[in-house]
Protein backbone atom coordinates (compact mmCIF):
# COMPACT_ATOMS: atom_id res chain seq x y z
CA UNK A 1 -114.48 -113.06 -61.01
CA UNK A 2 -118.43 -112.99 -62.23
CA UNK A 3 -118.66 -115.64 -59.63
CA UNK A 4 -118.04 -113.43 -56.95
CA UNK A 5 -120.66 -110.38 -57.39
CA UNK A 6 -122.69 -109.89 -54.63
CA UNK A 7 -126.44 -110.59 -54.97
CA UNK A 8 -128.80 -107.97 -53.99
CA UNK A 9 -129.09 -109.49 -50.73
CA UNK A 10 -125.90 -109.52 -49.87
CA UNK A 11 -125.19 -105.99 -50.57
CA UNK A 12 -128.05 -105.21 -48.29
CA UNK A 13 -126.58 -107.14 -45.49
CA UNK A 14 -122.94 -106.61 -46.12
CA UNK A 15 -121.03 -104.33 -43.58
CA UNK A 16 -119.03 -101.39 -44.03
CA UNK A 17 -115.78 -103.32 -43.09
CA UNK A 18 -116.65 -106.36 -45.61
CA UNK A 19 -117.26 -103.77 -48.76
CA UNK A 20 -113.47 -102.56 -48.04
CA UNK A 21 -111.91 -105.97 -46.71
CA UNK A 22 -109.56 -105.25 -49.73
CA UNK A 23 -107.28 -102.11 -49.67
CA UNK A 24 -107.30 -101.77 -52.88
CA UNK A 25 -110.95 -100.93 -52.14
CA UNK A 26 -110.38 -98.25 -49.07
CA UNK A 27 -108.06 -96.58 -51.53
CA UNK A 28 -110.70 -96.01 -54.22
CA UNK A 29 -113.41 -94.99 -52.13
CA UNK A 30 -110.90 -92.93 -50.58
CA UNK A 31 -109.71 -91.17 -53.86
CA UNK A 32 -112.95 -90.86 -55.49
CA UNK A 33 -114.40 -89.18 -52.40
CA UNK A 34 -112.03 -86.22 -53.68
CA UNK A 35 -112.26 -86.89 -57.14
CA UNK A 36 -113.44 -88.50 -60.20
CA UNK A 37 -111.40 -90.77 -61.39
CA UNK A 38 -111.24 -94.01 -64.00
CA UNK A 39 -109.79 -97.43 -63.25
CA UNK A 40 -107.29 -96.91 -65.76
CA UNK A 41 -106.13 -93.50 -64.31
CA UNK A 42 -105.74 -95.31 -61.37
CA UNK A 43 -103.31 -97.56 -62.44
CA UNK A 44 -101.61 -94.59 -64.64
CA UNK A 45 -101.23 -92.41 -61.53
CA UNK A 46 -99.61 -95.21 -59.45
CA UNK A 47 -102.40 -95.86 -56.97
CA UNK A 48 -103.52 -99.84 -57.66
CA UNK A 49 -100.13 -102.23 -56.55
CA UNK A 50 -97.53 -102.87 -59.01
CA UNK A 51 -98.80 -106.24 -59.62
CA UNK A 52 -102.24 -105.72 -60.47
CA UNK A 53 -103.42 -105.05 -63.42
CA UNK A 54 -106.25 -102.77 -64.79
CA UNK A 55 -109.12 -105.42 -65.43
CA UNK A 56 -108.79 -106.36 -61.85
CA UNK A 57 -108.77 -102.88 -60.48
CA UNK A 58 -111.75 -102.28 -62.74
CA UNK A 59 -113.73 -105.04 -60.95
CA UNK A 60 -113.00 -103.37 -57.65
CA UNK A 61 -114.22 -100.17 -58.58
CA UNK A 62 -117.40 -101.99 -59.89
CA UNK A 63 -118.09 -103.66 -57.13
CA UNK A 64 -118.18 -100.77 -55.00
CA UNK A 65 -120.65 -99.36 -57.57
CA UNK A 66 -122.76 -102.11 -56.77
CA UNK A 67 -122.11 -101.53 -53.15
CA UNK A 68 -123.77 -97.60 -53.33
CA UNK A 69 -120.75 -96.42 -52.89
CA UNK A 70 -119.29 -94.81 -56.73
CA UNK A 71 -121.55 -94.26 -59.60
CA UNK A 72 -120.61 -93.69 -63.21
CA UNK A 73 -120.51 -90.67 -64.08
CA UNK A 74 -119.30 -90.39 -67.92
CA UNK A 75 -118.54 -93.18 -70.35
CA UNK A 76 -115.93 -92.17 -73.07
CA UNK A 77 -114.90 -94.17 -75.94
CA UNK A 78 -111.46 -95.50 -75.74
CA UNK A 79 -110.26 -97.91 -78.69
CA UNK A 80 -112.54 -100.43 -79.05
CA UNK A 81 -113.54 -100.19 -75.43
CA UNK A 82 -115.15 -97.92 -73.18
CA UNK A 83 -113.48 -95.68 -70.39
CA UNK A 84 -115.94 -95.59 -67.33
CA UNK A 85 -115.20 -92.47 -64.76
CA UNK A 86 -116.49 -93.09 -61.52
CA UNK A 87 -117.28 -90.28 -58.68
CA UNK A 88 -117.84 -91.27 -55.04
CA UNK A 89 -121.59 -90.65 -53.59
CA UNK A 90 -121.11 -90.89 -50.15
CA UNK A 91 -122.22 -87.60 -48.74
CA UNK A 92 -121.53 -87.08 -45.24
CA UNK A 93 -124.65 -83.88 -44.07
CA UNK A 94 -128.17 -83.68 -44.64
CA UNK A 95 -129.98 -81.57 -42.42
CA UNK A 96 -132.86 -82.66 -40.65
CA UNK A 97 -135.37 -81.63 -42.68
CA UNK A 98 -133.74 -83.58 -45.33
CA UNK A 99 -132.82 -86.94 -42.97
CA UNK A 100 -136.73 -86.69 -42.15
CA UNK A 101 -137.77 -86.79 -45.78
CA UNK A 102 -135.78 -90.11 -46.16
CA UNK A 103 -137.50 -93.47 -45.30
CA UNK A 104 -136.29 -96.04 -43.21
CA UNK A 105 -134.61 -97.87 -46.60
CA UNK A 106 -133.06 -94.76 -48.07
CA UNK A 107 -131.59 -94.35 -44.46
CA UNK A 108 -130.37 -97.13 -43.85
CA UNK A 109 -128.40 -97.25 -47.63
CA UNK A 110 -126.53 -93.74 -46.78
CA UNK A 111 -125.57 -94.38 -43.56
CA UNK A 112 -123.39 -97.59 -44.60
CA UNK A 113 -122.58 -95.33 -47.53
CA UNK A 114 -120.86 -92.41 -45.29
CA UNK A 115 -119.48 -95.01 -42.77
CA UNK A 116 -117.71 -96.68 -45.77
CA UNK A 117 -116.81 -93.40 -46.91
CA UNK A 118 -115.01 -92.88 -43.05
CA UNK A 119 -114.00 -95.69 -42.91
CA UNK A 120 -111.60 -95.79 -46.02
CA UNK A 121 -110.14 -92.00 -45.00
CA UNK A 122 -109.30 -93.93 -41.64
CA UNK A 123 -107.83 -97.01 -43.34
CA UNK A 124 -105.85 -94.98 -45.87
CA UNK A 125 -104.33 -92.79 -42.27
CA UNK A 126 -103.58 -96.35 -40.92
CA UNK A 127 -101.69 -97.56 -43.56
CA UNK A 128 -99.95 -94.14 -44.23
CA UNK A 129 -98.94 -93.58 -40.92
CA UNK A 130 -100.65 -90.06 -40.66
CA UNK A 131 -103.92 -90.98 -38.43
CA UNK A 132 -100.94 -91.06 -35.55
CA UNK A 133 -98.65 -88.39 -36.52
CA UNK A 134 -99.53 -85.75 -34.37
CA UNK A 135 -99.46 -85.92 -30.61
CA UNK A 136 -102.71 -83.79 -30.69
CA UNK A 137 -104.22 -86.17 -32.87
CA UNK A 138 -108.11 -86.68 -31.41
CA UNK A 139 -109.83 -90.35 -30.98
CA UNK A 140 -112.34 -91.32 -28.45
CA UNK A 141 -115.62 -92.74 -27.70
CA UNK A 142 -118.03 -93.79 -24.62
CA UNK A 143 -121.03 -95.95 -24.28
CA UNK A 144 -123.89 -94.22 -22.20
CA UNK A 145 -127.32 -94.98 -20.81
CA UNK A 146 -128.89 -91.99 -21.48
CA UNK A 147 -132.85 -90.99 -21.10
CA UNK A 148 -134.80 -88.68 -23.38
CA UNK A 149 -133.51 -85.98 -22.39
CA UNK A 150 -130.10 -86.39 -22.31
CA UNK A 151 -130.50 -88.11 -25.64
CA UNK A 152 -131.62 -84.75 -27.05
CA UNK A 153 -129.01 -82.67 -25.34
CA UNK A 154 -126.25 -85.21 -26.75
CA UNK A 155 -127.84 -84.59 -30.22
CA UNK A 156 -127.85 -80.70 -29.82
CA UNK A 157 -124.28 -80.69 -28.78
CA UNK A 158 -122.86 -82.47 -31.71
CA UNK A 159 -125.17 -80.40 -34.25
CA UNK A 160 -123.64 -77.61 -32.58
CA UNK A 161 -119.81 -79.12 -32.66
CA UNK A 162 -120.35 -79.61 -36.51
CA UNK A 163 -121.53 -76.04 -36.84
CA UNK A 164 -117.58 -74.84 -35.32
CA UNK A 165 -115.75 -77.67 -37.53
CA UNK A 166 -117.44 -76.41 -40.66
CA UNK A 167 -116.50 -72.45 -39.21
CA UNK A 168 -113.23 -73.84 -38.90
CA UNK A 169 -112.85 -75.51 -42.59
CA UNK A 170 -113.99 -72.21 -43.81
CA UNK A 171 -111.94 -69.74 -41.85
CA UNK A 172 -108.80 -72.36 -43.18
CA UNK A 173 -109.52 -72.21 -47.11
CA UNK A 174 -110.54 -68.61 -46.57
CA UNK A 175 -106.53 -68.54 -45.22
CA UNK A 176 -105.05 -71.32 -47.59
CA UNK A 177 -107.05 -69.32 -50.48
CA UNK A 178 -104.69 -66.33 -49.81
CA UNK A 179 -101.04 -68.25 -49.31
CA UNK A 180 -101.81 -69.03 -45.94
CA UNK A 181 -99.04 -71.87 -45.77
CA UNK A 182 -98.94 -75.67 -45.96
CA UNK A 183 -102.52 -77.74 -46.28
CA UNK A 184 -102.84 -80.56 -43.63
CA UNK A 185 -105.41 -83.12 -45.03
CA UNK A 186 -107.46 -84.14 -42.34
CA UNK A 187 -110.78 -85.71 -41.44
CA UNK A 188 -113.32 -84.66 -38.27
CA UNK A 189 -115.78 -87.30 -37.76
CA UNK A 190 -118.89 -86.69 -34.84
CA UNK A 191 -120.80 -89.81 -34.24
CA UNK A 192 -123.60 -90.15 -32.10
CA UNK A 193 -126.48 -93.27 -32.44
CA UNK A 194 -128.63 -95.36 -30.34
CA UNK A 195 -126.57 -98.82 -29.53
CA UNK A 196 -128.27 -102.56 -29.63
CA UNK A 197 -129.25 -103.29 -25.67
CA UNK A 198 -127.04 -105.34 -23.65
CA UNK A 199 -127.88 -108.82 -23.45
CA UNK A 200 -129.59 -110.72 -20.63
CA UNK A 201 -127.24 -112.36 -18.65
CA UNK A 202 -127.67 -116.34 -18.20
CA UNK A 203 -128.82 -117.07 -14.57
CA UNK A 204 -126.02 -118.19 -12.83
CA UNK A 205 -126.30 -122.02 -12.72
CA UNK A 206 -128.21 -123.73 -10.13
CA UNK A 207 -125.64 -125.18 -7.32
């Protein structure tokens, strides 16, 4: 499989959806998002398929490394061999002060990190069955032509939509912390970015 390690290059081109075009991948990135976690307690814990086996597992999880999207973060000594834990980096907030400090480069590299990161909670919903559940289950989007201003007013609303969501997810562990019933797992993504422009359309051909 040495063969098939992406060059630099490639990893700065690739897309979100090619870095998890195996599921094996979405669950990983999924996992490891929550926890840190080994290929080998992968495999022990009944996540990789029955018919894989840990050396290939291993390979996916250090791909994604190579990918930005785990890092190692202990090495322990196992028989001979070495036992590599892995933690998922894709962090999903900085505030502005922080998103200013970042160049164009570093940008770039953790925003394909946090989309992977989405997109392998909405993957692992898919092939669960959860993301459709609930009747009151939320998905939408809508392209806009906006100006300036209404650029800016779009971006204040969503800061201010985040601010709620992360009031709610403390109000609920504040509950769940005291018995509060059942946990539902569940994801809230807020997306808002400036889209490629249409392109010119061909003048209709001469008659």
């Amino acid at each position: 499989m040495g063969a098939m390690r992406a060059t630099r290059a490639e990893r700065d081109k690739s897309t979100p959806a090619a870095v998890l075009a195996h599921p094996v991948r979405v669950r990983v990135l999924e996992l490891l998002n929550e926890r840190d976690m080994s290929p080998i307690e992968f495999c022990r814990e009944g996540f990789a398929p029955e018919n894989m086996d840990v050396s290939h597992v291993a390979y996916h999880f250090r791909e994604l490394a190579e990918f930005g999207c785990l890092t190692v973060i202990e090495e322990n000594k196992r028989r001979g061999s070495i036992e590599h834990v892995y933690r998922g980096i894709g962090r999903a907030y900085f505030s502005d002060a922080d998103w200013t400090s970042l160049d164009q480069e570093e940008r770039v590299r953790i925003t394909k990190t946090v989309i992977q990161g989405l997109f392998a909670r909405i993957e692992g919903a898919m092939m669960t069955e959860t993301f459709d559940a609930r009747d009151d289950r939320h998905l939408s989007w809508v392209a806009m032509k906006l100006d300036e201003q209404g650029w800016r007013e779009m971006a204040t609303t969503l800061a201010a939509a985040f601010s709620e969501v992360e009031q709610i997810r403390n109000d609920a562990e504040g509950r769940l912390a005291e018995g509060g019933g059942p946990v539902v797992p569940s994801t809230c993504a807020i997306l808002g970015f400036e889209s490629p422009s249409a392109p010119d359309r061909p003048p209709p051909p001469a008659r």
